[in-house]
C-alpha atoms as a PDB file:
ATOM      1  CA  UNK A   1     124.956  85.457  97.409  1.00  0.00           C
ATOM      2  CA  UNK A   2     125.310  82.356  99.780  1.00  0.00           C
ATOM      3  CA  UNK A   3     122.298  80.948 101.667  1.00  0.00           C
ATOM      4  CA  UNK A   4     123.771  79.189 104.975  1.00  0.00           C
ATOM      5  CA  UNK A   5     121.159  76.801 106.817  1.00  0.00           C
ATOM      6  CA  UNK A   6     121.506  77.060 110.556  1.00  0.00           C
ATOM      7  CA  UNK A   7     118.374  75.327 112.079  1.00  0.00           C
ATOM      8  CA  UNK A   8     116.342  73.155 110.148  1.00  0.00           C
ATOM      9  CA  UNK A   9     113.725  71.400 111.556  1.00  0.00           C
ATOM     10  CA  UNK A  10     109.940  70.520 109.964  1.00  0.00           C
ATOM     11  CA  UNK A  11     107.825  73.874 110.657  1.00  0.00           C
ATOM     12  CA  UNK A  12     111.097  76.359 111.707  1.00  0.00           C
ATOM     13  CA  UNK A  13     114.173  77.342 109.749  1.00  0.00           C
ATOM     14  CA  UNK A  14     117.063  79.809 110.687  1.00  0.00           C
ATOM     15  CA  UNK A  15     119.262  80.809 107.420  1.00  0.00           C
ATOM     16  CA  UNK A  16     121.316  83.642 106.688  1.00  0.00           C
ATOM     17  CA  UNK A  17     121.648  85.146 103.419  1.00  0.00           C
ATOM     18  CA  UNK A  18     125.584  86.624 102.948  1.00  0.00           C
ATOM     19  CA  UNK A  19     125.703  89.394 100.639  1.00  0.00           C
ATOM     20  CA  UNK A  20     122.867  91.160 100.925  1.00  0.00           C
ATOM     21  CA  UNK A  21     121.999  94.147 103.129  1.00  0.00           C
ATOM     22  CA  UNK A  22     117.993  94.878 103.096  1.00  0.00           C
ATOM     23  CA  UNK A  23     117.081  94.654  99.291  1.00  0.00           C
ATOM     24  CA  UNK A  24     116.915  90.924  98.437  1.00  0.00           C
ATOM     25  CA  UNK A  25     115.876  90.051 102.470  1.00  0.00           C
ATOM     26  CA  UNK A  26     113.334  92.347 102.418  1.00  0.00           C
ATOM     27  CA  UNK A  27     111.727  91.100  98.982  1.00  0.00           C
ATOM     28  CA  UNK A  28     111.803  87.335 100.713  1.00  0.00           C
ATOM     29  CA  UNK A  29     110.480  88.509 103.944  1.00  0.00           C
ATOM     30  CA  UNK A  30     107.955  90.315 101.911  1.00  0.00           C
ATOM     31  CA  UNK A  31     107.074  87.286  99.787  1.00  0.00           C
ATOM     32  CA  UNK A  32     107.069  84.822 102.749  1.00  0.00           C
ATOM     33  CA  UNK A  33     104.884  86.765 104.633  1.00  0.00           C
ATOM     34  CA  UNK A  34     101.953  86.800 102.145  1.00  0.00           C
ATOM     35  CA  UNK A  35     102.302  82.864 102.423  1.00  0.00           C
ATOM     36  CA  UNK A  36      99.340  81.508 104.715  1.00  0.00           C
ATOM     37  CA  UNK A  37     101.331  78.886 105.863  1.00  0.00           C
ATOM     38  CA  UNK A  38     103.616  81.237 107.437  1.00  0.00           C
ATOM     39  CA  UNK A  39     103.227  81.807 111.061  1.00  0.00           C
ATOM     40  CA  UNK A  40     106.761  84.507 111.308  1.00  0.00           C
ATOM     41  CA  UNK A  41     109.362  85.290 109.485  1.00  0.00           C
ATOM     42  CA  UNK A  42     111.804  88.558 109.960  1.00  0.00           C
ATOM     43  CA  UNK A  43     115.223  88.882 109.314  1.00  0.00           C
ATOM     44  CA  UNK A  44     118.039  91.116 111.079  1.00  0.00           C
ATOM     45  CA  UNK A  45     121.897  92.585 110.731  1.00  0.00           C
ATOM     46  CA  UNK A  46     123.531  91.816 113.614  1.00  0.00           C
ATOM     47  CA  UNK A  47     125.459  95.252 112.512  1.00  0.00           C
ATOM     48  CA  UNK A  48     124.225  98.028 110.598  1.00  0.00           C
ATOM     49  CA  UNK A  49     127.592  97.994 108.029  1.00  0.00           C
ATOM     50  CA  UNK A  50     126.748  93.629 108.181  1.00  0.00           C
ATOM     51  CA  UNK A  51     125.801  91.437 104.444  1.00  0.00           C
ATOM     52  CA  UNK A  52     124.562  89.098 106.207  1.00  0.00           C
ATOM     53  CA  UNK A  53     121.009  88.815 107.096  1.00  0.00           C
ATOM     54  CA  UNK A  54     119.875  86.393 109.499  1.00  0.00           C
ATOM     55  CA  UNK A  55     116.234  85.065 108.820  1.00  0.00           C
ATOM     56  CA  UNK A  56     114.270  83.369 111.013  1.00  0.00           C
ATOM     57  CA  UNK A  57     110.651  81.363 109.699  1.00  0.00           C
ATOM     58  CA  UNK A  58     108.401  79.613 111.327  1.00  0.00           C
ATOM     59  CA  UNK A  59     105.551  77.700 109.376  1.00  0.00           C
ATOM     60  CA  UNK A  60     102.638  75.632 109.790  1.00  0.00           C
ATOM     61  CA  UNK A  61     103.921  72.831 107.707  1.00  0.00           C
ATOM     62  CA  UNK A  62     107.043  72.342 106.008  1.00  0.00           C
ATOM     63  CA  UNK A  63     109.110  75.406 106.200  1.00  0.00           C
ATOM     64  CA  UNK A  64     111.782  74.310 103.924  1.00  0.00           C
ATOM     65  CA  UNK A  65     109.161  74.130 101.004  1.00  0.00           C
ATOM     66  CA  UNK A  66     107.646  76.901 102.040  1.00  0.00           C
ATOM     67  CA  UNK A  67     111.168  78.557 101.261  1.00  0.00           C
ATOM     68  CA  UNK A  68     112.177  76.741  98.281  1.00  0.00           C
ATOM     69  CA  UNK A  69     108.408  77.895  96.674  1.00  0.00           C
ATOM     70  CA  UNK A  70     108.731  81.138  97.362  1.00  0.00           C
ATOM     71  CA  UNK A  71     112.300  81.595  96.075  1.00  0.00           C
ATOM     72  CA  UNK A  72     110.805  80.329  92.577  1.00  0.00           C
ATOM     73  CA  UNK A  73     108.079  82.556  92.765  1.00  0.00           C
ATOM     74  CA  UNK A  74     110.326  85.327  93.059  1.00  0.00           C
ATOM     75  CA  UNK A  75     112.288  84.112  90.341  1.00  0.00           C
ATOM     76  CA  UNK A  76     109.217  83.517  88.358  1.00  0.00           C
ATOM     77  CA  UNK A  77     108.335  87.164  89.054  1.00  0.00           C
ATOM     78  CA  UNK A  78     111.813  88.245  88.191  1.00  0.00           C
ATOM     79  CA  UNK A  79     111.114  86.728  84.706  1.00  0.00           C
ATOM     80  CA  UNK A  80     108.501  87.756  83.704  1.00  0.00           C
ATOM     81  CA  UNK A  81     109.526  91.365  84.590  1.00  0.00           C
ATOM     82  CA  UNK A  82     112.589  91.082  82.490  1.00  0.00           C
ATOM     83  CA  UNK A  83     110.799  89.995  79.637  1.00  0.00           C
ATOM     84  CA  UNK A  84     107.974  92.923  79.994  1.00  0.00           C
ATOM     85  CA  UNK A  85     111.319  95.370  80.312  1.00  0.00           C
ATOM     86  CA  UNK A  86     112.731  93.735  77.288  1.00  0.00           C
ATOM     87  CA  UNK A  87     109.165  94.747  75.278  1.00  0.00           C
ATOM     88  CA  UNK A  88     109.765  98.185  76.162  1.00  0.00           C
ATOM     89  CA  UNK A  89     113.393  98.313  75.208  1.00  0.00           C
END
């Protein structure tokens, strides 16, 4: 997966992530939105057959921490699942 910065400035960001269809943009898009500082974010495919989701997010302060936060969350998340699945193994 390869996260390509196309607009950065303080409260907006444009990225695409290449790779993925709907599963790992959706998860983010989910995650950003339930960020208050987060004033829009959605993603697209320019094509239906396309892996590479364009995002677009819009913040109230600095959307590149914004982003970077809730990437670690999810990874946190991700974590702590895999260790709960590991129990059960």
């Amino acid at each position: 997966m390869k996260l390509e910065i196309i607009k950065n400035e303080k409260s907006e960001l444009e990225f695409s992530v290449e790779g993925e269809r709907h599963t790992v943009p959706n998860l983010l898009r989910e995650k950003l939105s339930q960020n208050s500082d987060v004033e829009f974010v959605a993603y697209r495919l320019n094509h239906p057959l396309d892996q590479k989701a364009m995002f677009v997010l819009k913040t109230k302060g600095s959307a590149k921490k914004v982003l970077e936060d809730t990437v670690k969350e999810i990874q946190k998340d991700i974590d702590e699942f895999k260790k709960g699945f590991e129990k059960v193994k």
